[in-house]
Protein backbone atom coordinates (compact mmCIF):
# COMPACT_ATOMS: atom_id res chain seq x y z
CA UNK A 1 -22.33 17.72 17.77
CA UNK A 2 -20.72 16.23 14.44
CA UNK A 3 -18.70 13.08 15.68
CA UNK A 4 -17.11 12.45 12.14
CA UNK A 5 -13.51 13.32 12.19
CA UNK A 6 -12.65 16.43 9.63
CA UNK A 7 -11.33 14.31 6.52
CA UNK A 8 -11.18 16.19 3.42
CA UNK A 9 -13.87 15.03 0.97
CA UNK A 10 -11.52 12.66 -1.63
CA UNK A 11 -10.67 10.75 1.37
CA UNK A 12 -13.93 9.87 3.32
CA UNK A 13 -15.09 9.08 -0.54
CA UNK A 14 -12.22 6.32 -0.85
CA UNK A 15 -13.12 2.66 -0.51
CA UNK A 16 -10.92 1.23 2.50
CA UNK A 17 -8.34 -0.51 0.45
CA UNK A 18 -4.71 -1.45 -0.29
CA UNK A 19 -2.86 -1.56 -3.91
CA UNK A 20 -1.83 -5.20 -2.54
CA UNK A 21 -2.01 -7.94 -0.19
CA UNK A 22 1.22 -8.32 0.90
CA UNK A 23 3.22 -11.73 1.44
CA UNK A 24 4.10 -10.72 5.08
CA UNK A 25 0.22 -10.22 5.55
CA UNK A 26 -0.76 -13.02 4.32
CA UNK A 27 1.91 -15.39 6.92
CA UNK A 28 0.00 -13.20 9.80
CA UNK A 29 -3.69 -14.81 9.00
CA UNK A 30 -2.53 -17.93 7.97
CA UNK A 31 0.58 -17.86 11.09
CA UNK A 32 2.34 -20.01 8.59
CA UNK A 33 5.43 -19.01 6.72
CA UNK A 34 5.77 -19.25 3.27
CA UNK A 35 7.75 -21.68 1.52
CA UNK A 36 8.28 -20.04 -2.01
CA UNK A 37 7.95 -16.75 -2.39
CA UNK A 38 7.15 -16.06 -6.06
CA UNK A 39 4.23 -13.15 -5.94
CA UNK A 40 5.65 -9.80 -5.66
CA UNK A 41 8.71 -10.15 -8.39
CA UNK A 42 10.65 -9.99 -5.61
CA UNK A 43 14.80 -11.13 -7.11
CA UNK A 44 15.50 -14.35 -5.54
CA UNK A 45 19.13 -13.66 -6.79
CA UNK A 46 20.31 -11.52 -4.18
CA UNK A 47 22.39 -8.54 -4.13
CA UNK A 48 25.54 -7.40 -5.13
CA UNK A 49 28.37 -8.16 -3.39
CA UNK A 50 29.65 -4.73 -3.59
CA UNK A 51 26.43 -3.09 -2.39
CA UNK A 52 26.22 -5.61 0.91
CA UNK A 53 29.38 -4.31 1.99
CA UNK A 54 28.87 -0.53 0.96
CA UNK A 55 25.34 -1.08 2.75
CA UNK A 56 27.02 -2.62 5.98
CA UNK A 57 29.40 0.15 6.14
CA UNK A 58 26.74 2.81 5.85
CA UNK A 59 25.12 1.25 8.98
CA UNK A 60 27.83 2.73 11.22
CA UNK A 61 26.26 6.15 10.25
CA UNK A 62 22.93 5.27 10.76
CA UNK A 63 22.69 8.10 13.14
CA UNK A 64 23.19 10.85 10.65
CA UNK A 65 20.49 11.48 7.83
CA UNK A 66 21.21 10.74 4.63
CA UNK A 67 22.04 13.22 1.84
CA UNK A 68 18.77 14.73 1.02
CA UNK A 69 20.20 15.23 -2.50
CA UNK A 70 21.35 11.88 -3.29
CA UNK A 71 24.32 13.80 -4.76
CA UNK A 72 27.18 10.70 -5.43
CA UNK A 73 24.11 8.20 -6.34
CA UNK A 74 22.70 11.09 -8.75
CA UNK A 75 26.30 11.61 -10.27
CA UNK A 76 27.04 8.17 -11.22
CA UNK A 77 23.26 7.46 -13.01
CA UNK A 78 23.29 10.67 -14.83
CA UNK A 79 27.20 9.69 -16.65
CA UNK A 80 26.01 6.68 -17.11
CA UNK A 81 22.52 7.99 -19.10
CA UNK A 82 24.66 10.98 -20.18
CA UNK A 83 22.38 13.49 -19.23
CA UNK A 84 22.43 16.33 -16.45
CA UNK A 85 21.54 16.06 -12.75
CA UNK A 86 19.06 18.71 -13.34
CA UNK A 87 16.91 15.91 -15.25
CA UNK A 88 17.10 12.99 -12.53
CA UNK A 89 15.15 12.64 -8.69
CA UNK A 90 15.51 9.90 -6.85
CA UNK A 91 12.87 8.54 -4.26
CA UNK A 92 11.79 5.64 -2.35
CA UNK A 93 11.04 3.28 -5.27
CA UNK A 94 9.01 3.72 -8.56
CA UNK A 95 5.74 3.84 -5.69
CA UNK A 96 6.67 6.84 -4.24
CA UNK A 97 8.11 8.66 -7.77
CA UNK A 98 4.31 7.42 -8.93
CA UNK A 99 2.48 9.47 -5.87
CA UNK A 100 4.96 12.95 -7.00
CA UNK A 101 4.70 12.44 -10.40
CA UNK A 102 0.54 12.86 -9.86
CA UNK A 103 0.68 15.35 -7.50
CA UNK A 104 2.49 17.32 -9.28
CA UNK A 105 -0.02 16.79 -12.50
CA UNK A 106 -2.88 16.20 -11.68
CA UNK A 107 -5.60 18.56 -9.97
CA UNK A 108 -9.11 17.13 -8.63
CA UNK A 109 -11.37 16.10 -11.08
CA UNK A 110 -8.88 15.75 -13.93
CA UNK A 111 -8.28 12.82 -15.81
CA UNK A 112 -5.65 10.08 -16.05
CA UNK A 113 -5.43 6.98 -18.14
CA UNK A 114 -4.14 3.49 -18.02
CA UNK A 115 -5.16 -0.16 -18.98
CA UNK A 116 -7.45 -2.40 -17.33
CA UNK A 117 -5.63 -4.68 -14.97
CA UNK A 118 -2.56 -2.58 -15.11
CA UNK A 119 0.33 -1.64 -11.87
CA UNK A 120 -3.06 -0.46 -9.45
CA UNK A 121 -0.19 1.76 -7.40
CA UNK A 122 -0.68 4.49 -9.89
CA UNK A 123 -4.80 4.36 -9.50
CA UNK A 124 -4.30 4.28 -6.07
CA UNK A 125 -2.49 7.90 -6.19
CA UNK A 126 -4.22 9.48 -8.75
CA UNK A 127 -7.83 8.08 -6.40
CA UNK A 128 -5.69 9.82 -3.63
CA UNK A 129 -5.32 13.46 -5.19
CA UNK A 130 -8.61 13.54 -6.35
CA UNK A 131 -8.10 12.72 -10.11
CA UNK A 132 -10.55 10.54 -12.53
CA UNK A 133 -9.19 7.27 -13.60
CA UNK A 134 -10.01 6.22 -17.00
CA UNK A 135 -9.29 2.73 -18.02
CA UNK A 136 -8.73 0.86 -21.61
CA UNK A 137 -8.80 -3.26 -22.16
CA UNK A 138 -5.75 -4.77 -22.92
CA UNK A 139 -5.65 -6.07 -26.44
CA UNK A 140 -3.90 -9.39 -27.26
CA UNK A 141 -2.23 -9.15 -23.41
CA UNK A 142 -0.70 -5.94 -24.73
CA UNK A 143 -1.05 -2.68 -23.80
CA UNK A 144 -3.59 -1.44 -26.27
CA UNK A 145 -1.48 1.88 -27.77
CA UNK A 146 -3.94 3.17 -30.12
CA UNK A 147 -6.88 3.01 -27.84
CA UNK A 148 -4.69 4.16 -24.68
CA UNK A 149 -4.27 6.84 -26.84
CA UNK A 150 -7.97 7.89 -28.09
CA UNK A 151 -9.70 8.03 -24.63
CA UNK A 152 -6.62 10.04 -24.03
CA UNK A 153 -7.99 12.39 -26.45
CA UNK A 154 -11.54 12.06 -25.85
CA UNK A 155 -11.26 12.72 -21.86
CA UNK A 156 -8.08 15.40 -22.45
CA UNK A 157 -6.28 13.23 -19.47
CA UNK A 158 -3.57 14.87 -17.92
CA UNK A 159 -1.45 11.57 -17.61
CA UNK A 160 -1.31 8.40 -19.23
CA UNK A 161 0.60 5.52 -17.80
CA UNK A 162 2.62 2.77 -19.35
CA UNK A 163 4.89 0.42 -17.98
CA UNK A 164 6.82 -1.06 -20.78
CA UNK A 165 8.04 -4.06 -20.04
CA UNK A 166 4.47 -4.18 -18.84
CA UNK A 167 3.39 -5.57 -15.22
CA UNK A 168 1.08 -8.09 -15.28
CA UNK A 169 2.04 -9.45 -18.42
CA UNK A 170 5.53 -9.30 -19.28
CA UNK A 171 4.42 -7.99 -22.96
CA UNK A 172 6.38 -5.38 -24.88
CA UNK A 173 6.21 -2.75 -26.89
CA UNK A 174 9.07 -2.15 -29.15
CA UNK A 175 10.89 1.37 -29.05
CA UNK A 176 9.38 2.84 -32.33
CA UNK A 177 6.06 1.93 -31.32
CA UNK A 178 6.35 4.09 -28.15
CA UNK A 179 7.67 7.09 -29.81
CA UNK A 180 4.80 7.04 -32.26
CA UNK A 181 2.60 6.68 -29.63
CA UNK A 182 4.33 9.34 -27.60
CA UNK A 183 4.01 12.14 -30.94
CA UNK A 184 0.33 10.96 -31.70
CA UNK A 185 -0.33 12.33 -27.72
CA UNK A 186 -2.32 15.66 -27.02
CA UNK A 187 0.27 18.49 -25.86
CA UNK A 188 -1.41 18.27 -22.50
CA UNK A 189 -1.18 14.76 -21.53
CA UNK A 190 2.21 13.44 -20.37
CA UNK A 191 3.80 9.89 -20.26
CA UNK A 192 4.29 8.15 -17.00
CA UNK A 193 6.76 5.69 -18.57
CA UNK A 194 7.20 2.69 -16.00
CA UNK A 195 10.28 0.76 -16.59
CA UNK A 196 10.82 -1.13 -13.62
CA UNK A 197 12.04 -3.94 -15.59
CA UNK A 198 13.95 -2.47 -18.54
CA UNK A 199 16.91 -4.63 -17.30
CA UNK A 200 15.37 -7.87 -18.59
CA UNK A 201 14.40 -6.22 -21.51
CA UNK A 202 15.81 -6.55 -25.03
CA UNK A 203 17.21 -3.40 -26.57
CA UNK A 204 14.70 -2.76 -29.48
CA UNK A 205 12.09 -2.32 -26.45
CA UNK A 206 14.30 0.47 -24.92
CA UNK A 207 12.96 4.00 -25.45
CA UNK A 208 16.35 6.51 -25.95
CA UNK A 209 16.82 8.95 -23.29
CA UNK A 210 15.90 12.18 -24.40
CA UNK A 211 16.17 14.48 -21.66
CA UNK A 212 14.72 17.45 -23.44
CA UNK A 213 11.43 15.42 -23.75
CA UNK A 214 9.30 17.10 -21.91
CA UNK A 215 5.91 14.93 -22.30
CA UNK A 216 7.58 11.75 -20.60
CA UNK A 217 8.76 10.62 -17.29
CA UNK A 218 10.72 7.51 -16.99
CA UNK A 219 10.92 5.90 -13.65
CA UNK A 220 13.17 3.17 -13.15
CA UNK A 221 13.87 1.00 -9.78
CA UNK A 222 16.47 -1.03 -7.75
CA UNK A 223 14.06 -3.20 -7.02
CA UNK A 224 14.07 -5.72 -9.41
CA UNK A 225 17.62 -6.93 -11.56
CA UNK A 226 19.71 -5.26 -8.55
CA UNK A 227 17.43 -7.45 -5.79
CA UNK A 228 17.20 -4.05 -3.60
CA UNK A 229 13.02 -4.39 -2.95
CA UNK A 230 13.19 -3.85 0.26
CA UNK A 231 15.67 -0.88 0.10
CA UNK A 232 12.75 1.49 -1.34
CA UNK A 233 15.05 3.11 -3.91
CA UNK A 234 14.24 4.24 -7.56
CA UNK A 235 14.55 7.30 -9.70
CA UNK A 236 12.86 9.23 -12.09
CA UNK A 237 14.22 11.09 -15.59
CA UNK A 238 12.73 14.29 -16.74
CA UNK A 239 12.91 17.39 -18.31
CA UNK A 240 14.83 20.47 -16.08
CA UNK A 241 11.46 22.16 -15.74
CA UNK A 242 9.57 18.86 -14.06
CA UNK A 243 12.76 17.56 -11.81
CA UNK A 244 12.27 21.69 -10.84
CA UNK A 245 8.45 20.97 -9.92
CA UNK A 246 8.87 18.03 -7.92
CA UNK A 247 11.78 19.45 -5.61
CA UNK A 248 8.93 21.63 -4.54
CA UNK A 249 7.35 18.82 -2.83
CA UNK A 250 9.31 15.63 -2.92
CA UNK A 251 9.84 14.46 0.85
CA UNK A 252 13.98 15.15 0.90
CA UNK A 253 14.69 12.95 3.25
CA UNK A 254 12.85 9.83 1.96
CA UNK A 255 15.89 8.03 1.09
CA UNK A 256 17.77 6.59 3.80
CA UNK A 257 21.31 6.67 3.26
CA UNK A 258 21.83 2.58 4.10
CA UNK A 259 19.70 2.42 0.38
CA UNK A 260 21.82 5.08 -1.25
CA UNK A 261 24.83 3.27 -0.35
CA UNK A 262 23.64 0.08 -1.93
CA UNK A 263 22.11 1.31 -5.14
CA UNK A 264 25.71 3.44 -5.71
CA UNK A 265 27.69 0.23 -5.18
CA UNK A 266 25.64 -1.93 -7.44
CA UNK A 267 26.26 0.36 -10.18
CA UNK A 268 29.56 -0.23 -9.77
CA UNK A 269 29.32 -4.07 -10.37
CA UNK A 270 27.41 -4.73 -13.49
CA UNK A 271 28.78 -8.04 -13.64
CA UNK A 272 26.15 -8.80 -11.11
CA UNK A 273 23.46 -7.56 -12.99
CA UNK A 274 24.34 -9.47 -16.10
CA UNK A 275 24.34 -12.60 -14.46
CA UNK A 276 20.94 -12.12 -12.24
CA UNK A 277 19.71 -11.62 -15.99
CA UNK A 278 21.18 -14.26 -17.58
CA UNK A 279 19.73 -16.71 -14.39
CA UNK A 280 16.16 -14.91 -15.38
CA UNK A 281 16.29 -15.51 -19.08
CA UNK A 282 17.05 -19.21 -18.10
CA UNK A 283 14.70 -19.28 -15.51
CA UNK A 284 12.03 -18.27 -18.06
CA UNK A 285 12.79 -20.94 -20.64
CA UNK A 286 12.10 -23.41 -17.51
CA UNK A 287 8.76 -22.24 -17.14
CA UNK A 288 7.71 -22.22 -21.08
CA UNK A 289 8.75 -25.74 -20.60
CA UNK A 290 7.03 -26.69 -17.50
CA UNK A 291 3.93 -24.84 -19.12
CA UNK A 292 3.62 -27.58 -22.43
CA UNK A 293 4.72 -30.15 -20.34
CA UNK A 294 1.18 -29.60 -18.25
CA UNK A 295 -0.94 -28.47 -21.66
CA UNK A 296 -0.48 -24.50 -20.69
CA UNK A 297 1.22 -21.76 -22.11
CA UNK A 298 2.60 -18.47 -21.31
CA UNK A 299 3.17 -15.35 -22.56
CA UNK A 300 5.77 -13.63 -24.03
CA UNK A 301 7.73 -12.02 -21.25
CA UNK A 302 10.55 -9.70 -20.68
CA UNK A 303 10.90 -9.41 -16.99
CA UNK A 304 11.82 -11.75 -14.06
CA UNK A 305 8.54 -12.98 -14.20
CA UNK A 306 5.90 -14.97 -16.80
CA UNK A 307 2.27 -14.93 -16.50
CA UNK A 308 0.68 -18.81 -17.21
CA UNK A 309 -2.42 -19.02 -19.21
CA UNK A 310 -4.42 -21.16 -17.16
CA UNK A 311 -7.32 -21.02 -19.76
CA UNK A 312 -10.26 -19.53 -17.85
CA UNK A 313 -10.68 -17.52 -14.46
CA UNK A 314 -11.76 -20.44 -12.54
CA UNK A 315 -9.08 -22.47 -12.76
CA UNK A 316 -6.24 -19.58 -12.04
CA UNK A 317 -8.06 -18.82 -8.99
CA UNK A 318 -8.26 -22.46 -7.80
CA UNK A 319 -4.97 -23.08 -8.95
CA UNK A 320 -3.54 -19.45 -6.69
CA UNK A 321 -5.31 -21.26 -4.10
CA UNK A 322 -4.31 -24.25 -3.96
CA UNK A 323 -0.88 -23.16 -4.14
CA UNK A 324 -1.20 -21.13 -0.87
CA UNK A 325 -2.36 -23.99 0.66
CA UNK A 326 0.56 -25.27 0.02
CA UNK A 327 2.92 -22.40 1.45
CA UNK A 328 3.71 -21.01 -2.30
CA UNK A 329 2.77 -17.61 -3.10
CA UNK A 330 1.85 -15.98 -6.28
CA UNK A 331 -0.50 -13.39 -7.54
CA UNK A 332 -2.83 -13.26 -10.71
CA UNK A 333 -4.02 -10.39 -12.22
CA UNK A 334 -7.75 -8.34 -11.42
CA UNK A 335 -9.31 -7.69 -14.69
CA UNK A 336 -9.97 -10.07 -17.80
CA UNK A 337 -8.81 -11.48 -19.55
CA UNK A 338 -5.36 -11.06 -17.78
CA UNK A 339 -7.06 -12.56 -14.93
CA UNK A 340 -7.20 -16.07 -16.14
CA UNK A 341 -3.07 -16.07 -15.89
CA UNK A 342 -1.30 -16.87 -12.81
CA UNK A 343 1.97 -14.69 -12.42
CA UNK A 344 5.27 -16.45 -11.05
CA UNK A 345 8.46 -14.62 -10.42
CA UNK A 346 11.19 -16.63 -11.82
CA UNK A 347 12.93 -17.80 -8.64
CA UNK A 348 16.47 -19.74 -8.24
CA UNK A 349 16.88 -22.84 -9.45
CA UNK A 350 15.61 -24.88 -6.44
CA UNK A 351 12.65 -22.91 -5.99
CA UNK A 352 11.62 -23.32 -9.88
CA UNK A 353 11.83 -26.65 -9.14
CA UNK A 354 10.02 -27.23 -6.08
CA UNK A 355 7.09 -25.08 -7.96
CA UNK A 356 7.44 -27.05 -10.84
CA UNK A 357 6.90 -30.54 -8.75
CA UNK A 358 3.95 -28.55 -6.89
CA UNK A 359 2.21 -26.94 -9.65
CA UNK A 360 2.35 -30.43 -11.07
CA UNK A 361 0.73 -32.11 -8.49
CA UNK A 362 -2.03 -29.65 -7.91
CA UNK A 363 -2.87 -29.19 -11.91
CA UNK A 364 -3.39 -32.31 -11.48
CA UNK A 365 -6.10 -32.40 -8.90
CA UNK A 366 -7.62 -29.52 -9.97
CA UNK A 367 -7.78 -31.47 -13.31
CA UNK A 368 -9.87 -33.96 -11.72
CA UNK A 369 -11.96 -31.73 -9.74
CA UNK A 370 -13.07 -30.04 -13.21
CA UNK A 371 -14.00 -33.61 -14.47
CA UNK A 372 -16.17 -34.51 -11.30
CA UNK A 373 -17.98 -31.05 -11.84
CA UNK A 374 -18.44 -31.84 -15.72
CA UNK A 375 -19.59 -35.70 -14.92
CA UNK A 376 -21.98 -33.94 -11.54
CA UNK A 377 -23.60 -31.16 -13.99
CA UNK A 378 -24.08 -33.76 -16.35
CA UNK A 379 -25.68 -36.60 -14.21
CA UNK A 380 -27.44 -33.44 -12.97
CA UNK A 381 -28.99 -32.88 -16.81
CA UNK A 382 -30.10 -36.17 -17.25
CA UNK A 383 -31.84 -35.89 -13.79
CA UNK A 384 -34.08 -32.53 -14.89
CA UNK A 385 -35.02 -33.96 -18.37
CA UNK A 386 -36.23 -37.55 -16.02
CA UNK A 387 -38.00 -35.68 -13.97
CA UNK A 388 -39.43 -33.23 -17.07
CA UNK A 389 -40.58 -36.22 -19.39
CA UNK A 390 -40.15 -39.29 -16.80
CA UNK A 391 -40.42 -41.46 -20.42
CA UNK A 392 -37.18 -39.99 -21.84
CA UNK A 393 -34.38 -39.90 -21.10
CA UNK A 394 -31.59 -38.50 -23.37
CA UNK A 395 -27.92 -39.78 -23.01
């Protein structure tokens, strides 16, 4: 008798594996809490005013479902990117709009492209439905648009995805670039155009809506400048004819109507929003600084977050390490040469500064940690060449 239990094929080939390690997981095996919480770009700014109240209010109808629709929350995004309802979805955060968006694209066995080191959530759904990932290098820490969109061409990828401002890096493409890249694409291949963090972004990066686009899907978030992470609530922007495809098979019920609430109200107070981004913009400026101060530097970043240079692999590691030891999360990225950054969400005022003073400290231990190693691999030398030629010894 076959014991294995009937998974379909894609799924007993999957490696057991998560897009993240989550800060909650990691307070479980180390049953201590975190002090500063600067890993998942998480807004340590709050939320709205307007949307706490709206959201408290909504609790007294917990009971009920929410509107499956989204209707008011739908009406208010689509006059203020003056386009119809027919081109906007909303779902549980860019994540979920991600897992649609390939489902609805791409068939097993098909291909899909992205860059090396780039938001794994989308790998991790097009793994999922079967598809074949294809990956290119950043170049310079940017997206690299003219290879991105070759092996586009070369494997005749059904998607490609971008997420401008990017995530791990904080780089940017401007507007023009995009649209050149988007008419050099294959008719075939679509643009899965990630812009969780167009909010910090400055306007020359910002791709106009064009509704009537049909090769590119923008999904956008409430995650980020309106602090809502935990509220699972984004939305995508599409032609008539896609928004049409994925009310086939979006769950309609996804959205809880507590999150609806709160996304409708912050709309309503962009005040909010201006100052969360004015705090980030600040926050970043901070961290350049703290950066020279300690011989690093960072790059270029338009999100709530900047990625340190800490020079080489081993030293980000030690240094993400070290800083969990001491109760401060943050996350560097998988694949070089991104991976030799450390990424830190630009937190409130105290918390940059109680990084700042702990960063500080531990640079500088792990500063004299790499000169023991130097000073042990070189006593180490002379010891081989003694033992070699016991009459000479080179120093």
């Amino acid at each position: 008798m076959n014991n294995e239990p009937p998974f379909t094929r894609i799924v007993q080939a999957l490696p057991q594996m998560v897009p993240f390690v989550s800060p909650s997981t990691l307070e479980r095996r180390r049953r201590q809490p975190l002090k500063l919480r600067l890993g998942a770009n998480e807004s340590g700014f709050g939320i709205s005013p307007l949307a706490r109240e709206a959201m408290h209010e909504a609790i007294e109808g917990i009971n009920w479902y929410g509107d499956p629709e989204s209707y008011e929350l739908r009406a208010k995004l689509t006059s203020i990117h003056g386009i119809a309802m027919e081109n906007l979805v909303v779902g549980s955060g860019i994540d979920d709009l991600l897992g649609l968006t390939v489902r609805t694209f791409i068939e097993p066995g098909e291909a899909a492209v992205t860059s090396l080191g780039a938001y794994p959530t989308f790998n991790y759904h097009v793994a999922g439905y079967g598809g074949q990932l294809h990956f290119v290098p950043y170049r310079e820490f940017h997206n690299d648009l003219q290879a991105l969109g070759e092996t586009v061409t070369k494997v005749r990828a059904r998607l490609v995805y971008l997420a401008n401002p990017d995530n791990p890096t904080g780089t940017y493409h401007t507007a023009a670039s995009l649209q050149a890249f988007i008419e050099r694409l294959p008719s075939e291949c679509l643009l899965l155009l990630d812009e969780a963090y167009v909010e910090f972004a400055p306007p020359e990066t910002v791709l106009p809506i064009n509704y009537s686009e049909s090769r590119v899907i923008r999904l956008r978030t409430f995650s980020k400048g309106y602090g809502l992470a935990g509220a699972r609530i984004g939305y995508a922007i599409a032609d008539r004819e896609t928004i049409t495809a994925f009310e086939k098979i979006r769950l309609h019920y996804g959205v809880n109507r507590i999150a609806q609430a709160g996304a409708l109200a912050s709309l309503h107070d962009p005040e909010f929003l201006r100052d969360v981004v004015s705090a980030v913009e600040e926050g970043r400026r901070e961290y350049e600084v703290l950066a020279r101060q300690l011989n690093l530097s960072v790059l270029p970043s338009a999100t709530n977050f900047v990625a340190i240079d800490m020079g080489c692999v081993e030293r980000a590691c030690a240094i993400v390490d070290r800083l969990l030891e001491r109760d401060v999360f943050v996350r560097m990225p998988s694949a070089p040469p991104l991976n030799r950054c450390i990424r830190v969400t630009v937190g409130t005022p105290l918390e940059r500064v109680a990084f700042a003073e702990t960063l500080s400290d531990i640079l500088t231990s792990v500063v004299v940690a790499d000169t023991n190693a130097v000073n042990r691999l070189y006593r180490n030398s002379l010891n081989l060449k003694a033992r070699d030629n016991p009459r000479r010894i080179d120093v």
